[in-house]
C-alpha atoms as a PDB file:
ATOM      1  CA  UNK A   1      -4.023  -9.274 -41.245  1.00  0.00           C
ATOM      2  CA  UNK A   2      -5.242 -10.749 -44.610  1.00  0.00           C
ATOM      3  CA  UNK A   3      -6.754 -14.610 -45.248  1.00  0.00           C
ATOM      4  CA  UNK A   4      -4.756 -16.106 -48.194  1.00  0.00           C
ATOM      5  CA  UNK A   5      -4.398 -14.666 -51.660  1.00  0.00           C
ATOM      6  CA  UNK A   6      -8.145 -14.268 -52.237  1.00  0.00           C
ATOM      7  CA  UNK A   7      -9.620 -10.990 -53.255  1.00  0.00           C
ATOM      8  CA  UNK A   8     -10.713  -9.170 -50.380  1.00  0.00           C
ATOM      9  CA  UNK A   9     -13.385  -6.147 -50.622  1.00  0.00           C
ATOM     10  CA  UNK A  10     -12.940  -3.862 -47.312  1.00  0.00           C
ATOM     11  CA  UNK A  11     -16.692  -1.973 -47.020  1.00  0.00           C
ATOM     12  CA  UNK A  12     -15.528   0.899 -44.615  1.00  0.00           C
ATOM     13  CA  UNK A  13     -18.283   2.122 -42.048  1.00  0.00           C
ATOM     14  CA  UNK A  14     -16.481   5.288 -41.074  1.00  0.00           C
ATOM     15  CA  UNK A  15     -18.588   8.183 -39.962  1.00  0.00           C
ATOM     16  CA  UNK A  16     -21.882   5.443 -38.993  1.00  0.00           C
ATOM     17  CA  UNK A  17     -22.013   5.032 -35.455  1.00  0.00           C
ATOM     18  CA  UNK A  18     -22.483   1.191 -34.094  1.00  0.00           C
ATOM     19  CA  UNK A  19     -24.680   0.451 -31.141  1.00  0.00           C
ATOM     20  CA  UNK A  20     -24.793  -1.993 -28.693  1.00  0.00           C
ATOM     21  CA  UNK A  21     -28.269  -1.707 -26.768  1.00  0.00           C
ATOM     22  CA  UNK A  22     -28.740  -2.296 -23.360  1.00  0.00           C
ATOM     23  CA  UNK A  23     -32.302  -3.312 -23.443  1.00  0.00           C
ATOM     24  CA  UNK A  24     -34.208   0.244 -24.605  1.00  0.00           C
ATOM     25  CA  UNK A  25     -33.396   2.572 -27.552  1.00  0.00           C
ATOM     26  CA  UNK A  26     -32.563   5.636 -24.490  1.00  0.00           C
ATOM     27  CA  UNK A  27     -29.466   2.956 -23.336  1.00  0.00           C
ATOM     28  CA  UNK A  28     -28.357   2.337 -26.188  1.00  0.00           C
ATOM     29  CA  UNK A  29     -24.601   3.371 -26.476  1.00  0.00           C
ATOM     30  CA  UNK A  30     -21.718   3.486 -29.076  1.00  0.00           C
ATOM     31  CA  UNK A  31     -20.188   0.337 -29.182  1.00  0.00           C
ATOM     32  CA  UNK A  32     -17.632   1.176 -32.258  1.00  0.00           C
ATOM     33  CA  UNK A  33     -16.916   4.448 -34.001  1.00  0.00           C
ATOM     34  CA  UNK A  34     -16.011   3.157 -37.131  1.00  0.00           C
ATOM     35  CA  UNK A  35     -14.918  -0.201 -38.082  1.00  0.00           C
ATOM     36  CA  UNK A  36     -14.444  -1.846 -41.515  1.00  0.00           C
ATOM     37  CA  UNK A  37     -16.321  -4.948 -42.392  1.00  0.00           C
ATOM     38  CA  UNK A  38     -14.101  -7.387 -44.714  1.00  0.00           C
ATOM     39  CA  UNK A  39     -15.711  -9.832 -47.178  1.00  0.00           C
ATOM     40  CA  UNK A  40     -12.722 -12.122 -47.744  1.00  0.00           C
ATOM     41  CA  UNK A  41     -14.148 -14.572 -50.752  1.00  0.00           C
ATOM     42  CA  UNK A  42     -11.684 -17.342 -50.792  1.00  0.00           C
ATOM     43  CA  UNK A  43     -12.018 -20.547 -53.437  1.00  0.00           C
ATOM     44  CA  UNK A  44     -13.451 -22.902 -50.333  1.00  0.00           C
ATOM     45  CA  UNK A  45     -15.023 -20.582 -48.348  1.00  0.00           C
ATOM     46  CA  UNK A  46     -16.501 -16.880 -47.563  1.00  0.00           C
ATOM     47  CA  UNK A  47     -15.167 -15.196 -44.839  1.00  0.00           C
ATOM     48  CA  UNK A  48     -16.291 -11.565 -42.595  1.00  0.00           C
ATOM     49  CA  UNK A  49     -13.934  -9.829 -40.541  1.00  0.00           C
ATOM     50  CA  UNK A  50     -14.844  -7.043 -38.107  1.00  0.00           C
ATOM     51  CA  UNK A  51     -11.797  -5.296 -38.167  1.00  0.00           C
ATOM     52  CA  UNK A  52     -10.704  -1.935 -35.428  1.00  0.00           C
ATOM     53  CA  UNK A  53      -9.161   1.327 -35.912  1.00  0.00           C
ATOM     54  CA  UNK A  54      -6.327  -0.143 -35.371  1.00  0.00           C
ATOM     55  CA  UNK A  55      -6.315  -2.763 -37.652  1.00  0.00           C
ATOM     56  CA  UNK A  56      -6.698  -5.678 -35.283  1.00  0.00           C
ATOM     57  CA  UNK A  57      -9.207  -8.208 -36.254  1.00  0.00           C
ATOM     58  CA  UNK A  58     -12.076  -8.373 -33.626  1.00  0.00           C
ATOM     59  CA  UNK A  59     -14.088 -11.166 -35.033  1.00  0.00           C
ATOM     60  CA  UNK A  60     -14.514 -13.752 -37.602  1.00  0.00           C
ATOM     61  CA  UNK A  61     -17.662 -15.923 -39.484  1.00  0.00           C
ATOM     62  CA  UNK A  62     -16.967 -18.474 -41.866  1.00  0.00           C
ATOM     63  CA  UNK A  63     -19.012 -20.430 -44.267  1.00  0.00           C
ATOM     64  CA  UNK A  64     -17.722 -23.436 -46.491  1.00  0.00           C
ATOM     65  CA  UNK A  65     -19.081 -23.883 -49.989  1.00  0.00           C
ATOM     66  CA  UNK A  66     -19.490 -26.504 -52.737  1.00  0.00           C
ATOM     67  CA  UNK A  67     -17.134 -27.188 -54.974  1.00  0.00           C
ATOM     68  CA  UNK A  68     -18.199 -27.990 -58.367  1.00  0.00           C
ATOM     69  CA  UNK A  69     -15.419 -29.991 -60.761  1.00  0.00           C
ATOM     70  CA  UNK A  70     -17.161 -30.201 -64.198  1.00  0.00           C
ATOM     71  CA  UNK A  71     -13.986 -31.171 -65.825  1.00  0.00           C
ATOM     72  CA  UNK A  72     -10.667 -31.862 -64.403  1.00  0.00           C
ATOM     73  CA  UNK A  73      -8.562 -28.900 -63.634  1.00  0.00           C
ATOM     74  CA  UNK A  74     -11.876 -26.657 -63.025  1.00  0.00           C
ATOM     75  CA  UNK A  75     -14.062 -25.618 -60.345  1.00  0.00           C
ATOM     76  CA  UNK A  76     -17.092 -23.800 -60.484  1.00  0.00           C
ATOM     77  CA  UNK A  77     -19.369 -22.357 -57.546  1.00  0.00           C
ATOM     78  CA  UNK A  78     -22.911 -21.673 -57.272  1.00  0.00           C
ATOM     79  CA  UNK A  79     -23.160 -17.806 -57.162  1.00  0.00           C
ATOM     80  CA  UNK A  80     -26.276 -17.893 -55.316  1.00  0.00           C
ATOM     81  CA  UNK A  81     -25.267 -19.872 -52.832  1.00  0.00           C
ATOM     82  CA  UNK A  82     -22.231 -17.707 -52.351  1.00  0.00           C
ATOM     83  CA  UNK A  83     -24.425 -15.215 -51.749  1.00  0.00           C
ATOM     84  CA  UNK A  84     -26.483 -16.275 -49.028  1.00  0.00           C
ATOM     85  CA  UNK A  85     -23.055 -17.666 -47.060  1.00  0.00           C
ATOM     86  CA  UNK A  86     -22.125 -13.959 -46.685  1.00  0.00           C
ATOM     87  CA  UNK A  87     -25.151 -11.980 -46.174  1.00  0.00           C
ATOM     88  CA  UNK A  88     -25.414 -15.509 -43.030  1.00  0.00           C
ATOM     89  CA  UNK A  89     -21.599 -14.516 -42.122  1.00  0.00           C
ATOM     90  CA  UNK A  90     -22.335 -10.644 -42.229  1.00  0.00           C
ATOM     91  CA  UNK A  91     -25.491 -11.595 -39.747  1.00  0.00           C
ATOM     92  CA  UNK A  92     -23.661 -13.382 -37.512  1.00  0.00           C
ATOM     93  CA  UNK A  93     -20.952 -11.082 -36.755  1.00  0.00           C
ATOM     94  CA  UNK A  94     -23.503  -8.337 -36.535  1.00  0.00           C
ATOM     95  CA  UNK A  95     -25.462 -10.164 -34.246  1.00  0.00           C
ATOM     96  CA  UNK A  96     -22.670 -11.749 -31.789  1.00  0.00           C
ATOM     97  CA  UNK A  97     -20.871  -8.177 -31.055  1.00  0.00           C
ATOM     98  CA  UNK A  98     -24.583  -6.237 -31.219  1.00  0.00           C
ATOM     99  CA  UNK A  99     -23.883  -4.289 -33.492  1.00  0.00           C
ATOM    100  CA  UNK A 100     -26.200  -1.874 -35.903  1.00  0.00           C
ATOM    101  CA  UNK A 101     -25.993   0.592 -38.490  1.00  0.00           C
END
């Protein structure tokens, strides 16, 4: 399952092993064997799937940007704040299904 016609960059974490701790490093436990993040960078927004084996989509953080018309007919986008919308959507989907690399 794609989001829209935007360019999508699929980082695959095959052969890492995911955790999800129970408390202690000796509980931890695999969570995931492999997975694939997706960074789906659409014109209004940045998107990060966790996707399965399978291909289903497990989870899903979002972040709206700016849009920046400096003529009519264009839009621009601050890079940098592009930037810090994924590395906060990467976090978040990291953190809300516990998982590690």
């Amino acid at each position: 399952m794609l989001y829209g016609a935007s360019a999508v960059a699929m980082l695959g974490l095959s052969g890492m092993m995911l955790y999800k701790s129970k408390g202690n490093a000796k509980s931890m436990r695999p969570l995931i064997e492999s997975c694939i993040l997706s960074i789906d960078q659409g014109t209004t927004s940045s998107r990060v799937l966790v996707i399965d084996h399978n291909l289903k989509v497990l989870d899903v953080a979002q972040r709206e940007h700016k849009q920046i018309s400096a003529k009519p007919g264009w839009v621009e986008h601050d890079v940098e704040e592009i930037y810090a919308n994924v590395a906060a959507c990467l976090n978040e989907v990291c953190e809300r299904n516990g998982l590690s690399s």
